[in-house]
Protein backbone atom coordinates (compact mmCIF):
# COMPACT_ATOMS: atom_id res chain seq x y z
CA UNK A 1 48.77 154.05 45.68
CA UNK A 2 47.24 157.12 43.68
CA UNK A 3 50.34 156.48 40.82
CA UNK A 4 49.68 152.97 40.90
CA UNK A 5 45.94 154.03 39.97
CA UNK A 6 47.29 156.70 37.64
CA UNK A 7 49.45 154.34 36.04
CA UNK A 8 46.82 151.47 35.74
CA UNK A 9 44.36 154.28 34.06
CA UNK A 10 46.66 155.16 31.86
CA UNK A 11 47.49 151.79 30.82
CA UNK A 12 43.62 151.01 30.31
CA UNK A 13 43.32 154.20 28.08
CA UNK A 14 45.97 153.10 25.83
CA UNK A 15 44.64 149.92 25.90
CA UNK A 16 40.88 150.77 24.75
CA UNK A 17 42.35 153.39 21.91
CA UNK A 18 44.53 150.40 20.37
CA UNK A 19 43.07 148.57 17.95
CA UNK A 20 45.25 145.55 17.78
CA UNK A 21 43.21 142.49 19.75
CA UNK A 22 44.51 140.09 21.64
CA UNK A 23 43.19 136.62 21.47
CA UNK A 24 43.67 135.60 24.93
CA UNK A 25 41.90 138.59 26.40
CA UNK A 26 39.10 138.94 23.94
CA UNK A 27 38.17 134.82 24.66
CA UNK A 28 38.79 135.08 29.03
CA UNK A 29 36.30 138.77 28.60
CA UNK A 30 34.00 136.78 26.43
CA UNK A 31 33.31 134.41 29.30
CA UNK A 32 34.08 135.72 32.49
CA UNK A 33 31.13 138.22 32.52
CA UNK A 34 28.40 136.00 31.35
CA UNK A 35 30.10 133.24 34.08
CA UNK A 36 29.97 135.64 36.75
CA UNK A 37 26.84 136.37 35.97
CA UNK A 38 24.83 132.75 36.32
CA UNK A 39 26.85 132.36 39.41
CA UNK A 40 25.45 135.60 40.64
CA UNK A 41 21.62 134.70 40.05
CA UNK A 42 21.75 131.19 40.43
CA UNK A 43 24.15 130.31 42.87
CA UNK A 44 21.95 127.98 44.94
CA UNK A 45 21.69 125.98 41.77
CA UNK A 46 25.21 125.83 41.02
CA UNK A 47 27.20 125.96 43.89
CA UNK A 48 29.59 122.98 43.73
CA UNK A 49 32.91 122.22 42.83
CA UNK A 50 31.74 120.19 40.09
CA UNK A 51 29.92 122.43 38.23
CA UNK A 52 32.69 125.12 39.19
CA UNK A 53 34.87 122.71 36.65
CA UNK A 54 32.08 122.67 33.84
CA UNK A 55 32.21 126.28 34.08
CA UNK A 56 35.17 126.99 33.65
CA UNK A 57 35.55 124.63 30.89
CA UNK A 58 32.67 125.80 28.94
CA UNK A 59 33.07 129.61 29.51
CA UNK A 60 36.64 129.93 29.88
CA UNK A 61 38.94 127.29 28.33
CA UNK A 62 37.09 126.27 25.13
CA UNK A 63 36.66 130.02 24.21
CA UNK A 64 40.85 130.29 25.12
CA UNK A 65 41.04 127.40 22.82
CA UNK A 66 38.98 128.32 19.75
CA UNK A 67 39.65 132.18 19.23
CA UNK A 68 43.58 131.22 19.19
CA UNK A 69 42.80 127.52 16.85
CA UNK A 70 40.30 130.45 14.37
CA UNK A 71 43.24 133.22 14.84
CA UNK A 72 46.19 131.02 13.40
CA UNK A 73 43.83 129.30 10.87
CA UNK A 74 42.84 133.44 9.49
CA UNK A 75 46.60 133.95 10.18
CA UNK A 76 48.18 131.14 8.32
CA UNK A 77 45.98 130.65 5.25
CA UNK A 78 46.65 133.20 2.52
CA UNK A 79 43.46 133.47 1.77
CA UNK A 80 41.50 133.96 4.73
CA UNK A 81 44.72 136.35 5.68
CA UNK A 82 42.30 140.16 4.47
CA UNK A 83 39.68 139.08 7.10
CA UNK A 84 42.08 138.32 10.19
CA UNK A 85 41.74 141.92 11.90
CA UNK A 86 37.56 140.94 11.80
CA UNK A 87 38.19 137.27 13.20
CA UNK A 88 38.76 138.38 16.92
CA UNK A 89 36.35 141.22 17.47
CA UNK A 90 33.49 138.47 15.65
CA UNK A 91 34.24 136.07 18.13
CA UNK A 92 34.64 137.97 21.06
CA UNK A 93 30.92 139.60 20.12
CA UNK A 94 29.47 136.25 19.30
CA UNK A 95 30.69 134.19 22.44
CA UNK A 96 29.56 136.80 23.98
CA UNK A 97 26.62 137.37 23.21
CA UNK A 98 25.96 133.46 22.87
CA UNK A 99 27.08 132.69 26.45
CA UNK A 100 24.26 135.66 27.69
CA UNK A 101 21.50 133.77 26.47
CA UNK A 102 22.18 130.52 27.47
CA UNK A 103 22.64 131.77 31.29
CA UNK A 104 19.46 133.93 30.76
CA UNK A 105 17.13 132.00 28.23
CA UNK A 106 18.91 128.60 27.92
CA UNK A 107 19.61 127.35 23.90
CA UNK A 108 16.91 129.66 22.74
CA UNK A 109 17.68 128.36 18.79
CA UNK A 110 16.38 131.76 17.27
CA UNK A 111 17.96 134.13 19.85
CA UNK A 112 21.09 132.17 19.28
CA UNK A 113 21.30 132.61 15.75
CA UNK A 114 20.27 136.03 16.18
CA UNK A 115 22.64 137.06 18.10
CA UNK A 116 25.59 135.27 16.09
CA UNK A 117 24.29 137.14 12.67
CA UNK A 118 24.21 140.60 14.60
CA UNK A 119 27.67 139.57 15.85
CA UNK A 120 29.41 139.25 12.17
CA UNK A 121 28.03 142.03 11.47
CA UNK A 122 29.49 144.55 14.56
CA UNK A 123 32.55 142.32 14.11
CA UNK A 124 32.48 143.98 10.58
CA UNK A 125 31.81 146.92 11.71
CA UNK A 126 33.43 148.33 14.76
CA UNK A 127 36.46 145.67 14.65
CA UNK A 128 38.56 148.94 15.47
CA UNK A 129 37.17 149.05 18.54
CA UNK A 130 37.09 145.87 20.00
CA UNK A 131 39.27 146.61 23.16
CA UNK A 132 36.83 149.39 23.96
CA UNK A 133 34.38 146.48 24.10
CA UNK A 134 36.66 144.43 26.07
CA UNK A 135 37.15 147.16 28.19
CA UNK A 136 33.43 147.64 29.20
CA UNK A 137 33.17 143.92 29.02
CA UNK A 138 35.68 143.94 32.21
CA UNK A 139 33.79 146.78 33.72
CA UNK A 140 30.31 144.74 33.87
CA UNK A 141 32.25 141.78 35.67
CA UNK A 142 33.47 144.58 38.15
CA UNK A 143 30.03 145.69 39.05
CA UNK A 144 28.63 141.94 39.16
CA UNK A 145 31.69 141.14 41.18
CA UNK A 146 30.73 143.36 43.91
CA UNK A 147 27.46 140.97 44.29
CA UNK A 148 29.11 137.78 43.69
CA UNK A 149 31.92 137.91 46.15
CA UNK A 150 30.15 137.66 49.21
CA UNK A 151 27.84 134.69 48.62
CA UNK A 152 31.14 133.15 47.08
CA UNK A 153 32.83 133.88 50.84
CA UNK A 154 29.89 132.81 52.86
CA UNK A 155 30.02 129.69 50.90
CA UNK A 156 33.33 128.84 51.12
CA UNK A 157 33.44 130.06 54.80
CA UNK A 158 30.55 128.03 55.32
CA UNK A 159 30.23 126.59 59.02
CA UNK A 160 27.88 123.39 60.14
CA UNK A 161 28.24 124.52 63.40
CA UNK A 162 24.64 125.22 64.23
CA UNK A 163 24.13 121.30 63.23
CA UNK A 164 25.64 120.06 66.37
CA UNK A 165 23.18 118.07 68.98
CA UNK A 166 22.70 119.18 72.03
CA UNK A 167 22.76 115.41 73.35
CA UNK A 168 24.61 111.94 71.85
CA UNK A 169 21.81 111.19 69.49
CA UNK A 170 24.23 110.91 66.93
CA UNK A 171 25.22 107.53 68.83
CA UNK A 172 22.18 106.46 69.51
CA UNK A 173 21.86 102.72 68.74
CA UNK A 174 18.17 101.16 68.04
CA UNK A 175 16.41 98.40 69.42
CA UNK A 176 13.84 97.99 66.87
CA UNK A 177 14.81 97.75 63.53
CA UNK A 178 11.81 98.25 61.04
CA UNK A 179 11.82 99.29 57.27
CA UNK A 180 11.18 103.06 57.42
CA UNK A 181 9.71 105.04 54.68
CA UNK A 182 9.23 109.14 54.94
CA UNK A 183 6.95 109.55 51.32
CA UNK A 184 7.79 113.79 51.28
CA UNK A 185 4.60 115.11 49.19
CA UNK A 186 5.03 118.64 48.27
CA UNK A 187 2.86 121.40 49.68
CA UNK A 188 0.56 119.06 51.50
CA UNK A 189 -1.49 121.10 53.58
CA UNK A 190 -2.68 119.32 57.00
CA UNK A 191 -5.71 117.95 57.41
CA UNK A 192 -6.96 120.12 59.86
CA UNK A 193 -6.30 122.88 57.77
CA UNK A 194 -7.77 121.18 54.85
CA UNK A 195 -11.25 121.65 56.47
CA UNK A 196 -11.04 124.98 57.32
CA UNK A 197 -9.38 128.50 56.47
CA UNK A 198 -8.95 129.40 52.57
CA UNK A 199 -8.75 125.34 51.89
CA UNK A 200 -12.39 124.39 53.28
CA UNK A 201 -12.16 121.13 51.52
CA UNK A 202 -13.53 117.68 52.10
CA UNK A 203 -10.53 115.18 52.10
CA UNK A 204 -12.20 112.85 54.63
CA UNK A 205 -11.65 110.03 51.78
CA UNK A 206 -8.26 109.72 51.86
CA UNK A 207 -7.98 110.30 55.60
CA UNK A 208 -10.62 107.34 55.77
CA UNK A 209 -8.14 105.63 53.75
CA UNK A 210 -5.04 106.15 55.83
CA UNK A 211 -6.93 105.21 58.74
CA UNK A 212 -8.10 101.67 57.44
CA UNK A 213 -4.47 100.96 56.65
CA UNK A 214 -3.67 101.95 60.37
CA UNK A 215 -1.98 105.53 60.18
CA UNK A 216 -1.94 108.02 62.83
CA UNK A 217 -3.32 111.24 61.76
CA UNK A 218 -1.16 114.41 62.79
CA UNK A 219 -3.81 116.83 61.95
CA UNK A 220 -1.78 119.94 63.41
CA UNK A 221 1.39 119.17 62.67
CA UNK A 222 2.99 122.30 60.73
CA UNK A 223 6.87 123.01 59.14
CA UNK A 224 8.73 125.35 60.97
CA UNK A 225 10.13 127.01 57.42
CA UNK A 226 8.36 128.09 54.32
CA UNK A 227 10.08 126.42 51.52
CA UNK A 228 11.03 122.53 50.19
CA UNK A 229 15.01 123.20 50.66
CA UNK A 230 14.72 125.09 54.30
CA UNK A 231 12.21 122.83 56.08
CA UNK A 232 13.93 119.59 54.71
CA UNK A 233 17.32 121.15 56.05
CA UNK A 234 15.49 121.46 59.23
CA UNK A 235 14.39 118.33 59.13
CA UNK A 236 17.38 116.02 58.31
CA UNK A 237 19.84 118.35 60.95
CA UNK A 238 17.13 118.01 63.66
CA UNK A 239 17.98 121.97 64.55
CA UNK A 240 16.81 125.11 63.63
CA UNK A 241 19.06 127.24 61.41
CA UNK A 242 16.73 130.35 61.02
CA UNK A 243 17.79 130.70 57.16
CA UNK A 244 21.23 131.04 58.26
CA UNK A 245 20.61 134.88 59.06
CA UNK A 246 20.03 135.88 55.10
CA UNK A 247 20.64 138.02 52.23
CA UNK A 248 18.23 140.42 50.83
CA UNK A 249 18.87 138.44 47.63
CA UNK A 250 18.84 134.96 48.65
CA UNK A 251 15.77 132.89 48.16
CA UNK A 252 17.75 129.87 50.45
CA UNK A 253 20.24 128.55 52.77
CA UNK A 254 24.00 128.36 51.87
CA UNK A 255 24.40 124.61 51.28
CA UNK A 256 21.06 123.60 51.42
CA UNK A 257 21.23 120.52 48.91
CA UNK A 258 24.20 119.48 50.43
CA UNK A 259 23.10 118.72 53.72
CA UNK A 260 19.72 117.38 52.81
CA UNK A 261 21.11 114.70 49.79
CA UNK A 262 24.12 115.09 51.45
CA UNK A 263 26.27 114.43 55.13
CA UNK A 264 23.92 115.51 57.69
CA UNK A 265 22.55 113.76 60.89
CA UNK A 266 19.66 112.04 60.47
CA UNK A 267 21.41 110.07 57.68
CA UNK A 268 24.82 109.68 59.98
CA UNK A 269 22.44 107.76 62.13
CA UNK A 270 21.06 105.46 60.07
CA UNK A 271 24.34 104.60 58.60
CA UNK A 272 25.79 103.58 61.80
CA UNK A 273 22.80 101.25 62.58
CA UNK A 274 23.42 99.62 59.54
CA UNK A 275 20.47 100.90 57.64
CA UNK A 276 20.51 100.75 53.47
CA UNK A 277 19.35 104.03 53.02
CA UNK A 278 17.83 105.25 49.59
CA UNK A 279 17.29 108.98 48.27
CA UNK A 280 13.63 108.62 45.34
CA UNK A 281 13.23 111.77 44.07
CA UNK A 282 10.70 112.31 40.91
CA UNK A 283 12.13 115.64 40.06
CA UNK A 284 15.96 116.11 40.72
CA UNK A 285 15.12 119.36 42.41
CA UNK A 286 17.18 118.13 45.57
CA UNK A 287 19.97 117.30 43.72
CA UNK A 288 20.23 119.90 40.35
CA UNK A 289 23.90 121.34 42.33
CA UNK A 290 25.12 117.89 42.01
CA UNK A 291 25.84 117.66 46.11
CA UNK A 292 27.89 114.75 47.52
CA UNK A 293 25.56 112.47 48.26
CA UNK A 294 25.75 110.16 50.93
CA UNK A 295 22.58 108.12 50.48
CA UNK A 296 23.38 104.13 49.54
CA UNK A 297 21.33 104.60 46.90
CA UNK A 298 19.83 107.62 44.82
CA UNK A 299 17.39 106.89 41.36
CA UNK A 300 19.53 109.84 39.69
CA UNK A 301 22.56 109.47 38.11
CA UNK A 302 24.73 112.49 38.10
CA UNK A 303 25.82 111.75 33.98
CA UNK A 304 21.81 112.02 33.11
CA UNK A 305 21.40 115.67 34.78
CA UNK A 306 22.51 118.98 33.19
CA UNK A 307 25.19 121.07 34.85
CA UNK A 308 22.56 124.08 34.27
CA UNK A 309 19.60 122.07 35.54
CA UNK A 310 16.83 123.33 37.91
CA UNK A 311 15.78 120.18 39.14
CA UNK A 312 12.66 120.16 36.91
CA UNK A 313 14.08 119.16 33.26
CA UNK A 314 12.50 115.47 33.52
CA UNK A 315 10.03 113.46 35.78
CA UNK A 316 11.18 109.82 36.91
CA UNK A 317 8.27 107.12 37.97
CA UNK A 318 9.45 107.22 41.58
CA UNK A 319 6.45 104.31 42.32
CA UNK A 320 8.40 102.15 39.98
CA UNK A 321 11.65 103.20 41.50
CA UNK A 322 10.65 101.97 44.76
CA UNK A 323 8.67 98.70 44.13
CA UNK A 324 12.17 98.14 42.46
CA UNK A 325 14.29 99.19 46.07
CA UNK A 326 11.90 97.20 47.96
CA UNK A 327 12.34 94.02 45.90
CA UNK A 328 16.32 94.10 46.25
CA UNK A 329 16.61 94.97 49.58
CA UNK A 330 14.98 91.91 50.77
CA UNK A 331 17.69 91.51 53.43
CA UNK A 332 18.73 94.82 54.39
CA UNK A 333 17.15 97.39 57.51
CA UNK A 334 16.00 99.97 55.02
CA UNK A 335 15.26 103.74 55.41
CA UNK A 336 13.85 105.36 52.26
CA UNK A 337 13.15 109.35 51.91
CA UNK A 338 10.69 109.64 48.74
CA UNK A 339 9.72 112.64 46.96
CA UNK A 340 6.57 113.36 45.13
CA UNK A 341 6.29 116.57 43.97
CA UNK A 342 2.47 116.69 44.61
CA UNK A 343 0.14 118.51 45.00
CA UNK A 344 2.68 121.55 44.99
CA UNK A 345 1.93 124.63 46.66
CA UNK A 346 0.57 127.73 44.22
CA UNK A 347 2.75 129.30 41.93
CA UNK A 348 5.83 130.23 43.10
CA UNK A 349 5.91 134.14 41.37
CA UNK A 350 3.78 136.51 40.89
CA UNK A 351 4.04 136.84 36.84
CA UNK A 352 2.96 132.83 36.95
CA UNK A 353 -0.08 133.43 39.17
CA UNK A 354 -3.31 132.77 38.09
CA UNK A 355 -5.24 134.70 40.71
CA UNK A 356 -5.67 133.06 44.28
CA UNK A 357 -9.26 131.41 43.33
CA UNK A 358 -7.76 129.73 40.12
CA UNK A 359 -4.38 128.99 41.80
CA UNK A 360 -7.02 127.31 44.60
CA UNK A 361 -8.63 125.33 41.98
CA UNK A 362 -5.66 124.39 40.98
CA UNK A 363 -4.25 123.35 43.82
CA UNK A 364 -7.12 120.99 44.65
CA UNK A 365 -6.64 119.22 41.25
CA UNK A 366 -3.08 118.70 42.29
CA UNK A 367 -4.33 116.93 45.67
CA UNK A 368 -6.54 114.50 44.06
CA UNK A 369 -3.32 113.63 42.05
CA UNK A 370 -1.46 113.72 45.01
CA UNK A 371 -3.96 111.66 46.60
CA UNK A 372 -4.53 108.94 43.80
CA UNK A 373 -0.72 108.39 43.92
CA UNK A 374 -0.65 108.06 47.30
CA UNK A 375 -3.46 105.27 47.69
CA UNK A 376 -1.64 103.32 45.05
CA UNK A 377 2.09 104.00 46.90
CA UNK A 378 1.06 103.36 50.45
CA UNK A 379 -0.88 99.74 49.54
CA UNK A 380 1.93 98.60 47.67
CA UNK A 381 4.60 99.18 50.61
CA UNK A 382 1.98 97.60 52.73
CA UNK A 383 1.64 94.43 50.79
CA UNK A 384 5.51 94.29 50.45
CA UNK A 385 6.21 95.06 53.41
CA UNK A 386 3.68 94.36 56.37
CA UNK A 387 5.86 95.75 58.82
CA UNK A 388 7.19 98.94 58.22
CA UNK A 389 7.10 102.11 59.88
CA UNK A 390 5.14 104.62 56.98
CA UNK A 391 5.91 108.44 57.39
CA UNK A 392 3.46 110.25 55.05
CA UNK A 393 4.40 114.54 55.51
CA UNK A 394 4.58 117.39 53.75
CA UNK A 395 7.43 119.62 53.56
CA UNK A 396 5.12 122.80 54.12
CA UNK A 397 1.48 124.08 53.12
CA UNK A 398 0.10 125.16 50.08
CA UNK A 399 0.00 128.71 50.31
CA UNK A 400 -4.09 128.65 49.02
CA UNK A 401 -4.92 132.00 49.80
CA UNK A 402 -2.17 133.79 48.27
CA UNK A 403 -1.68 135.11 44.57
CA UNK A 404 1.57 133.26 44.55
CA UNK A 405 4.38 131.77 47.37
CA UNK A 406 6.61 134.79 47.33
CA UNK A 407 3.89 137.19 48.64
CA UNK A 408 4.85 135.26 51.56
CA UNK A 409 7.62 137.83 52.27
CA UNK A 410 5.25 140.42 52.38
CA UNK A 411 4.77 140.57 56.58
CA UNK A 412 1.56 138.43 57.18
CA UNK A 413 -0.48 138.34 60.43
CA UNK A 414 -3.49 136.55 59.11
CA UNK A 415 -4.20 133.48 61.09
CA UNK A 416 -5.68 131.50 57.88
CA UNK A 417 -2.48 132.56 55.58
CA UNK A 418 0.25 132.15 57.99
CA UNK A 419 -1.61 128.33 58.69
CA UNK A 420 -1.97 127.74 54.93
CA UNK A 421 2.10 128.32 54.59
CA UNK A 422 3.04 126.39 57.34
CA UNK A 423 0.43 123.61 58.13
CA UNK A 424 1.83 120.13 56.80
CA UNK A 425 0.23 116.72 56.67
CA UNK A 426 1.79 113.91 58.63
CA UNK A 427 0.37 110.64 58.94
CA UNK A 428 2.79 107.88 60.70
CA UNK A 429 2.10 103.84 60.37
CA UNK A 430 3.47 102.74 63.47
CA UNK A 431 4.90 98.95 63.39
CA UNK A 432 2.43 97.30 66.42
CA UNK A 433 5.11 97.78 69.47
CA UNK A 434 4.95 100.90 69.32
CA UNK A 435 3.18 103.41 71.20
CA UNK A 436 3.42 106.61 70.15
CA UNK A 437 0.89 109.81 71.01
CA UNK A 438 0.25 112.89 69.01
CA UNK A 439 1.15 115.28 71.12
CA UNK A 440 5.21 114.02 70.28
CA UNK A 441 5.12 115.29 67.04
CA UNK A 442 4.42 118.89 66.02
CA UNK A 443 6.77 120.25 64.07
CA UNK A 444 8.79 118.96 61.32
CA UNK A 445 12.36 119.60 63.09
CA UNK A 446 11.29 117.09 65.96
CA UNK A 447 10.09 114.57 63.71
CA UNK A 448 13.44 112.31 63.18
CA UNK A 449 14.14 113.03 67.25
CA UNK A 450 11.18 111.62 68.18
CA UNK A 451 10.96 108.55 65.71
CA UNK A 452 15.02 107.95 67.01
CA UNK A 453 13.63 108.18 70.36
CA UNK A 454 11.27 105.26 69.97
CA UNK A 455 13.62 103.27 67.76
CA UNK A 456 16.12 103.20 70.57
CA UNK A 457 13.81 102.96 73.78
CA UNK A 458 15.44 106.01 74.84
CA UNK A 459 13.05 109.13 75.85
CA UNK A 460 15.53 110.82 77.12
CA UNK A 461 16.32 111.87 73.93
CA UNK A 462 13.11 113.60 74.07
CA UNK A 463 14.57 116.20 76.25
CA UNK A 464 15.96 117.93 73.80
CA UNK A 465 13.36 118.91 71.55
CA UNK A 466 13.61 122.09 69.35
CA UNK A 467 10.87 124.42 69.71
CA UNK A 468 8.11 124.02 67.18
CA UNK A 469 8.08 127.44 66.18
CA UNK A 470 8.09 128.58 62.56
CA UNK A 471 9.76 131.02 61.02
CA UNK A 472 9.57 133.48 57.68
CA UNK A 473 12.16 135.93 55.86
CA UNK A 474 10.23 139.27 55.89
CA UNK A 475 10.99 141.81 52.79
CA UNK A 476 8.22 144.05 52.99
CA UNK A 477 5.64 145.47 55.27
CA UNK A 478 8.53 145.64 58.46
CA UNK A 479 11.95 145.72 58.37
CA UNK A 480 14.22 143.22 56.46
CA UNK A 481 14.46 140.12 58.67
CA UNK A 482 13.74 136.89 59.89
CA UNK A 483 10.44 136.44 61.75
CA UNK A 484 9.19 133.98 64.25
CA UNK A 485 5.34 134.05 62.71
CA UNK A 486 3.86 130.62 64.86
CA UNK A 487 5.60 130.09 68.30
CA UNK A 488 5.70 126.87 70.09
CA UNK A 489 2.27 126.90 71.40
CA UNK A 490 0.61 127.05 67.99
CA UNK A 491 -0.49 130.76 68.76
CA UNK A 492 0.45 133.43 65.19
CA UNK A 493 3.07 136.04 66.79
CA UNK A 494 5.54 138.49 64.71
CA UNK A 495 9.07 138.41 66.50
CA UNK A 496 12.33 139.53 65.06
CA UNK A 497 15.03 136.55 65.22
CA UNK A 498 17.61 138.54 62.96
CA UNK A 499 18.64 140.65 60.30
């Protein structure tokens, strides 16, 4: 083993001192690093097979392809023959330095050009030592490596386990049939919270307005996680995953997009009771690692998103989207999951914050958005569709009384904080034969449960019930962990769940 070392050092030595490039190397070091790199600090984002492909293509092969296409050209052509030993060391410097700031800064045009001029000139310049540069190049993929490998294991490795029921709800067959729609508005707060706490705002307009058009109102209904992608994973498995027992670095759960756009129980369900079921999104923030999806029908197409997209790159008139849906499925059972990304919650890191009071004001401006849309929305569905079962809910609070949503990892016992994070609005149109109570819905993992529950005339599906407790990764303040911060009972607690 040590002369197998000795020999490799050896062979790296003589490797860095020669100043003869080859092509082949120089283009795979070029791209590998800078590759290895966006995987490392957006893997969440970029985690599928798909993009895996586009990767490789874009940092691997088309480098492979033009250094050797530029190499023969400088090779073969007598008069670009003087300037072949500067060809490789040019290119290896500029895809380099290219393919860093378009993971980093996107297609910045000036740093771009930038760094291509600084690059002709190095190339110039320190051609002799090119394989030195290749050599550190290889050493900066080792040290990312070390990070990348184990979030590229416990993806692969990857089990769904935790998903299964507890029961045969999976089965579960309904008796009544109605056109369901779950309108997801982002950071909704709940309107008992509303009135009090940091929020101590008047919304008794709109809740006037949802009760003329016949909605329950869920005032303390609350998520059980802190973020879009970790309740709504929650939500569509009908379990608690408890963030999947984290990383330090990770900001989500391992597959997160997959199982929400993608194969996961609540949309099983549907499918087997022959429901058309239909994903409207109005960012593509669900879908921006291009998951399987196995929604009927989604308003993005895959060939209109970037393979480096972050979900927020356009905005698509999801109102429009769905008077559209409703019109052609005239004859279908119809579930539809929209997603308005208002009013939002405050800003998500600290260098974005405006201060809590101006990220308040903010946020209230946002909810009268959020609110106008909603008016609009909810009386067109009821025009079109008398009948239907009408979820309004919130995928978590709004985090008003913060600086920004990350200081949420900071351990928090405040009663008025931990409620601003977690308390959701839900508002449920029931159909007129059924008779539902509030105290069946508290927490957001229960909610598809319940509603299956009543589809099927079954309660004894309502036996197994998750507990509506909610729960937050803690970074600072206590030790690294997750946290059960609200137990079932409503009442703010700090208990370890895991490391």
């Amino acid at each position: 083993m040590i002369s197998a070392l000795n020999a490799f050092r050896e062979y790296v030595i003589d490797f860095a001192s020669n100043s003869k490039s080859n092509p082949l190397l120089a283009a795979i070091a070029s791209g590998l690093f800078p590759m290895a790199y966006y995987y490392n600090h957006n893997f969440f984002f970029v985690n599928s097979w798909e993009q895996f492909g586009f990767f490789v293509v874009t940092y691997l092969c088309i480098p492979i392809i033009s250094f050797f296409l530029v190499y023969l050209l400088f090779k073969n052509v007598g008069a670009l023959k003087p300037y072949l030993k500067y060809v490789i060391p040019i290119l290896n410097f500029s895809t380099f330095s290219i393919l860093i700031i378009i993971s980093t800064k996107g297609l910045n045009s000036f740093l771009l050009l930038s760094a291509i001029a600084i690059s002709i000139v190095a190339g110039f310049l320190l051609w002799k030592s090119v394989n030195k540069v290749i050599v550190f190049q290889c050493l900066l993929l080792l040290v990312i490596g070390f990070k990348l490998i184990p979030k590229l294991y416990a993806n692969v490795t990857y089990s769904r386990e935790w998903m299964d029921q507890d029961d045969a709800i999976e089965e579960v067959v309904f008796k009544k049939k109605p056109n369901i729609y779950v309108i997801q508005t982002d950071g909704y707060s709940s309107f008992s919270e509303l009135k009090k706490g940091y929020y101590n705002y008047d919304n008794s307009n709109f809740e006037s307005f949802l009760q003329r058009k016949g909605f329950t109102m869920y005032s303390n209904f609350r998520s059980n996680y802190f973020s879009t992608l970790s309740s709504n994973t929650s939500l569509f498995s009908m379990k608690h995953h408890y963030y999947n027992n984290p990383e330090k670095s990770a900001n989500e759960i391992t597959t997160a997009r997959s199982i929400i756009a993608g194969a996961n129980p609540v949309i099983s369900i549907f499918n087997l009771n022959n429901y058309k079921t239909s994903l409207l999104v109005e960012k593509a923030y669900l879908l921006c690692n291009r998951p399987k999806l196995y929604y009927d029908y989604c308003n993005v197409d895959y060939k209109d998103l970037p393979y480096l997209a972050r979900g927020f790159e356009f905005t698509i008139d999801i109102y429009k989207d769905l008077e559209n849906a409703i019109d052609s499925n005239s004859t279908t059972a119809n579930f539809y999951f929209v997603q308005k990304m208002l009013p939002r919650h405050i800003s998500a890191f600290k260098r974005n914050s405006l201060g809590k009071e101006k990220e308040r004001d903010k946020y209230f401006n946002n909810l009268e958005s959020a609110n106008t849309w909603l008016r609009k929305t909810i009386a067109m569905i009821s025009d079109k569709d008398p009948n239907a079962l009408i979820i309004m809910m919130a995928d978590h609070g709004g985090f008003v009384g913060l600086d920004y949503v990350l200081q949420s990892r900071v351990k928090q016992t405040e009663d008025d904080i931990l409620n601003s994070i977690f308390s959701s609005a839900l508002a449920i149109k029931w159909p007129e034969n059924f008779n539902v109570t509030e105290e069946d819905v508290n927490s957001s993992v229960n909610l598809f449960r319940v509603l299956f529950a009543h589809l099927s005339e079954n309660k004894s599906y309502l036996e197994y019930l998750q507990d509506d407790k909610s729960f937050l990764i803690v970074q600072d303040g206590a030790p690294y962990g997750v946290y059960e911060a609200i137990d079932k009972n409503g009442n703010i607690v700090f208990n370890k769940v895991s490391n």
